[in-house]
N, C-alpha and C. Protein backbone atom coordinates (compact mmCIF):
# COMPACT_ATOMS: atom_id res chain seq x y z
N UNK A 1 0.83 -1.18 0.00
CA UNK A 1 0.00 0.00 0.00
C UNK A 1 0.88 1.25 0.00
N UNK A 2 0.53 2.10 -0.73
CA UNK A 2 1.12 3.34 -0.72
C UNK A 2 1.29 4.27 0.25
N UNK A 3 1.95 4.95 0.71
CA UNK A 3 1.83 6.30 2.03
C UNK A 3 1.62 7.26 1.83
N UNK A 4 0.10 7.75 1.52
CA UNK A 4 -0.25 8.75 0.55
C UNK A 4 0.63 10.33 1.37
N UNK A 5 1.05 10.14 3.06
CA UNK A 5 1.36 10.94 3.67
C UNK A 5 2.85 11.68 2.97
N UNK A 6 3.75 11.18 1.98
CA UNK A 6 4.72 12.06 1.45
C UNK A 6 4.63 12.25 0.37
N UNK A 7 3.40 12.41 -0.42
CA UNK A 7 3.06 12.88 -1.93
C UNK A 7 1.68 13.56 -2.17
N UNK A 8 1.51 14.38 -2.83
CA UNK A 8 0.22 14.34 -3.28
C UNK A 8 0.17 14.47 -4.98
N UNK A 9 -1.26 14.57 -5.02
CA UNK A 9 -1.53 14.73 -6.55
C UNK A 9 -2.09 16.21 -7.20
N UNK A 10 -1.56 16.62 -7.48
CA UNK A 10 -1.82 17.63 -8.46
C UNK A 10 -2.04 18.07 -9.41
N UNK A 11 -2.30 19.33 -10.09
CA UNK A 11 -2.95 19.50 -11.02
C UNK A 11 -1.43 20.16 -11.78
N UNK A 12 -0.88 19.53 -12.83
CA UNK A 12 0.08 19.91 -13.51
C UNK A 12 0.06 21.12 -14.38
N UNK A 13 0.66 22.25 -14.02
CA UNK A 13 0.17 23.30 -15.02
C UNK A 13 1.64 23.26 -16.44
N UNK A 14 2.04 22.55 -16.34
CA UNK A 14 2.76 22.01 -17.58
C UNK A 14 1.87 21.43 -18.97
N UNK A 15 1.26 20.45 -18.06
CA UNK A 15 0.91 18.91 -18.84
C UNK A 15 -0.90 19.51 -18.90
N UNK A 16 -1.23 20.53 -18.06
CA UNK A 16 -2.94 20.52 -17.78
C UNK A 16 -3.38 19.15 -17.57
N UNK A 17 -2.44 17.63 -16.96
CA UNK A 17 -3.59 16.65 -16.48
C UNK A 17 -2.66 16.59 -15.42
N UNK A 18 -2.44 15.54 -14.09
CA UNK A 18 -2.59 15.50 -12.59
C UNK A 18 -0.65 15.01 -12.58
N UNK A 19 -0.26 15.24 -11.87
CA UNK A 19 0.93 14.64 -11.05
C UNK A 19 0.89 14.19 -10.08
N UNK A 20 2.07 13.96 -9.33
CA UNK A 20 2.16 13.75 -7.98
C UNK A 20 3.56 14.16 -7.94
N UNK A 21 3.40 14.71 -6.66
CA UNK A 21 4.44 15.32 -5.82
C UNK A 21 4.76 15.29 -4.47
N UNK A 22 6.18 15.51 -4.27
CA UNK A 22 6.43 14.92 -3.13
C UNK A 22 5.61 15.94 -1.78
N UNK A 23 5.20 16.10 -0.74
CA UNK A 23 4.53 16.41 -0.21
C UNK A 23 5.71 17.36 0.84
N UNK A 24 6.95 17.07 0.86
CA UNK A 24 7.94 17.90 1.30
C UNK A 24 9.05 18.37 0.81
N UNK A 25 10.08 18.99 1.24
CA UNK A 25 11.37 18.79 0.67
C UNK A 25 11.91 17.64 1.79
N UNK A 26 12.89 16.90 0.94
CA UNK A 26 13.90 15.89 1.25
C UNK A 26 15.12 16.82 1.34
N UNK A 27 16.05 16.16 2.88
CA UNK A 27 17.21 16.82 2.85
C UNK A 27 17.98 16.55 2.25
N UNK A 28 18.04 15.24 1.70
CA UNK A 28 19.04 15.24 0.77
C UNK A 28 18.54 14.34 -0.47
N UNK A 29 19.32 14.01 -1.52
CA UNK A 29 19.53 12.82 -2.56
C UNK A 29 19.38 11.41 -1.94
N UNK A 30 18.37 11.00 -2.51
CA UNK A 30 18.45 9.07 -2.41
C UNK A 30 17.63 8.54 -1.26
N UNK A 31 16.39 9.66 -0.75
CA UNK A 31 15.29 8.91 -0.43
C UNK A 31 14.09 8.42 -1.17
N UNK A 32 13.41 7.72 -0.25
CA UNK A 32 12.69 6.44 -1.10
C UNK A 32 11.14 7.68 -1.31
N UNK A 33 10.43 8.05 -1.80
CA UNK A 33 9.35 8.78 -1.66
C UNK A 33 8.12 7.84 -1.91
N UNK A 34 7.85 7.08 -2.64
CA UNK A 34 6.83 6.19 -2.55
C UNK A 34 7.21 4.97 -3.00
N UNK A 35 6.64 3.58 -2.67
CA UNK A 35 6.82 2.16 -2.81
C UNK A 35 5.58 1.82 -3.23
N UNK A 36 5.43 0.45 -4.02
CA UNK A 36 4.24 -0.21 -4.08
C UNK A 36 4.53 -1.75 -4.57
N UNK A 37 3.41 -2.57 -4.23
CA UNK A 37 3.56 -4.02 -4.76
C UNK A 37 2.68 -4.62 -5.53
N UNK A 38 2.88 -4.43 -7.15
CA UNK A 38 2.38 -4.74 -7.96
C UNK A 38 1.75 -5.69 -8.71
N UNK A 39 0.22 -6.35 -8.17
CA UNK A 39 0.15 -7.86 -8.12
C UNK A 39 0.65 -7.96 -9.50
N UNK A 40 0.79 -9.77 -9.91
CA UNK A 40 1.19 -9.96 -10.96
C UNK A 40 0.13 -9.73 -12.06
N UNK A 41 -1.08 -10.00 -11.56
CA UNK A 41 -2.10 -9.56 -12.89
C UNK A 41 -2.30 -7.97 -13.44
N UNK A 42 -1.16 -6.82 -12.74
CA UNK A 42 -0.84 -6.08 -13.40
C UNK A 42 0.45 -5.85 -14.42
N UNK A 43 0.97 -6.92 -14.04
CA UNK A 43 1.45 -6.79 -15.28
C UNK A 43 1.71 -7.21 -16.34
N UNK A 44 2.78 -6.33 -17.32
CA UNK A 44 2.40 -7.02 -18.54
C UNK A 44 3.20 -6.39 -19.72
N UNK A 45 3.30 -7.78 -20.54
CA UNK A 45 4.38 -7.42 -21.48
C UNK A 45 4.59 -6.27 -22.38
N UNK A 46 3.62 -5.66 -22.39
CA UNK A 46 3.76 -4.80 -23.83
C UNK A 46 3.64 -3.63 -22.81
N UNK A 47 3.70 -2.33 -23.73
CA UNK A 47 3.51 -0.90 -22.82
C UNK A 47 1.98 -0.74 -23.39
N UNK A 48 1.39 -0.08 -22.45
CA UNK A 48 0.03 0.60 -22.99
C UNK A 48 0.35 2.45 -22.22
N UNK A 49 -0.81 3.59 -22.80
CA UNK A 49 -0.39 4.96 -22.56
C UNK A 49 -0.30 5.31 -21.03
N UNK A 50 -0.92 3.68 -20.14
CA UNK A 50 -1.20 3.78 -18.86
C UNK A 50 -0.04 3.31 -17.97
N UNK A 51 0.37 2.47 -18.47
CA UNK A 51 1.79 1.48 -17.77
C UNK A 51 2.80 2.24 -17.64
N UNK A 52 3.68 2.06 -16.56
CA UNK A 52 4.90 2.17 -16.16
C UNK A 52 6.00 1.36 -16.51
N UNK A 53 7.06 1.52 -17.60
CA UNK A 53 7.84 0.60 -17.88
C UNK A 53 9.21 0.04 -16.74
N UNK A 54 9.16 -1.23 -16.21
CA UNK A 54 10.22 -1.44 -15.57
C UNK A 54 11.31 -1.73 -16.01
N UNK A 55 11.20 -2.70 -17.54
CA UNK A 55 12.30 -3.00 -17.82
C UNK A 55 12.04 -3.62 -19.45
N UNK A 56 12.87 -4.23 -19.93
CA UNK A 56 12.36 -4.66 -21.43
C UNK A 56 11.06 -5.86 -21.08
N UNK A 57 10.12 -5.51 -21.51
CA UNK A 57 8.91 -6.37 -21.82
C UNK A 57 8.35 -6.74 -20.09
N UNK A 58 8.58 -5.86 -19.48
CA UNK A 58 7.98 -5.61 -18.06
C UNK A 58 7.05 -4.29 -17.50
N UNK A 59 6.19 -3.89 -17.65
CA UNK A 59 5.56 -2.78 -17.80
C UNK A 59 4.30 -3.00 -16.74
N UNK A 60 4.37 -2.05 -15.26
CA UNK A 60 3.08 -2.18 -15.05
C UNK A 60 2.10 -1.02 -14.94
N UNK A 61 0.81 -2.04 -14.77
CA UNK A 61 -0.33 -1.35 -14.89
C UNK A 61 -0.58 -0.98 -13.19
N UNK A 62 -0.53 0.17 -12.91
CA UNK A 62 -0.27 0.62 -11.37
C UNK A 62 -1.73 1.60 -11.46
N UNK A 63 -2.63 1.33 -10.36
CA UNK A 63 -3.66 1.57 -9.86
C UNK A 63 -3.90 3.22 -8.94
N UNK A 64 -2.73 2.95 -8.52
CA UNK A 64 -3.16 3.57 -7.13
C UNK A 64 -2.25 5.01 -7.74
N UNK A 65 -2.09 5.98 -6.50
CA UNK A 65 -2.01 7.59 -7.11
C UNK A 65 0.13 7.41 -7.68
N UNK A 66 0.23 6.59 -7.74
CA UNK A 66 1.36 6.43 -7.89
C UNK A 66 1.71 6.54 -10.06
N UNK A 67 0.38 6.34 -10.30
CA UNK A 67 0.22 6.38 -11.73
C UNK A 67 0.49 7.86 -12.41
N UNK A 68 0.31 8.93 -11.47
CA UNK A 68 0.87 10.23 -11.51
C UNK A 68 2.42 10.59 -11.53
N UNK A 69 2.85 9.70 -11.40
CA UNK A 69 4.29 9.72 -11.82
C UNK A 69 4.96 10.24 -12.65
N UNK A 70 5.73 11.45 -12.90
CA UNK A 70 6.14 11.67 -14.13
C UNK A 70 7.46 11.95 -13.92
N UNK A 71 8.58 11.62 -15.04
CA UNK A 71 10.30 11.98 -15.27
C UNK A 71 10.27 13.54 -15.97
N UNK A 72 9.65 14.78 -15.42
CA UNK A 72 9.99 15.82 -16.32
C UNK A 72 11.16 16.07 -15.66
């Protein structure tokens, strides 16, 4: 389960659809900000516009506010 307590979701004024963000500043580099455990019936080989890619032909389909994820 997620800890919704160090992120929230927002309204991206980049993208105009939702993010998530960390809910503080971190003092430094190389903390963990959110975790999750991805049953296996999310995932799945191919990418779709929804999935999170982990690795070659590993991609999941993540539910929870963690799908707000973005690398800008």
């Amino acid at each position: 389960m997620t800890d919704n307590t160090r992120v929230r979701v927002q309204s991206d004024d980049v993208t105009g659809g939702k993010a998530l963000f960390a809910s503080f500043d971190f003092p430094e580099a190389g903390h963990l900000v959110v975790s999750e455990r991805v049953p296996t019936s999310h995932v799945l080989n191919a990418p779709t516009k929804y999935t999170i890619r982990k690795e070659d032909e590993v991609h999941l389909d993540i539910k929870t506010i963690i799908k707000y994820a973005n690398h800008r």
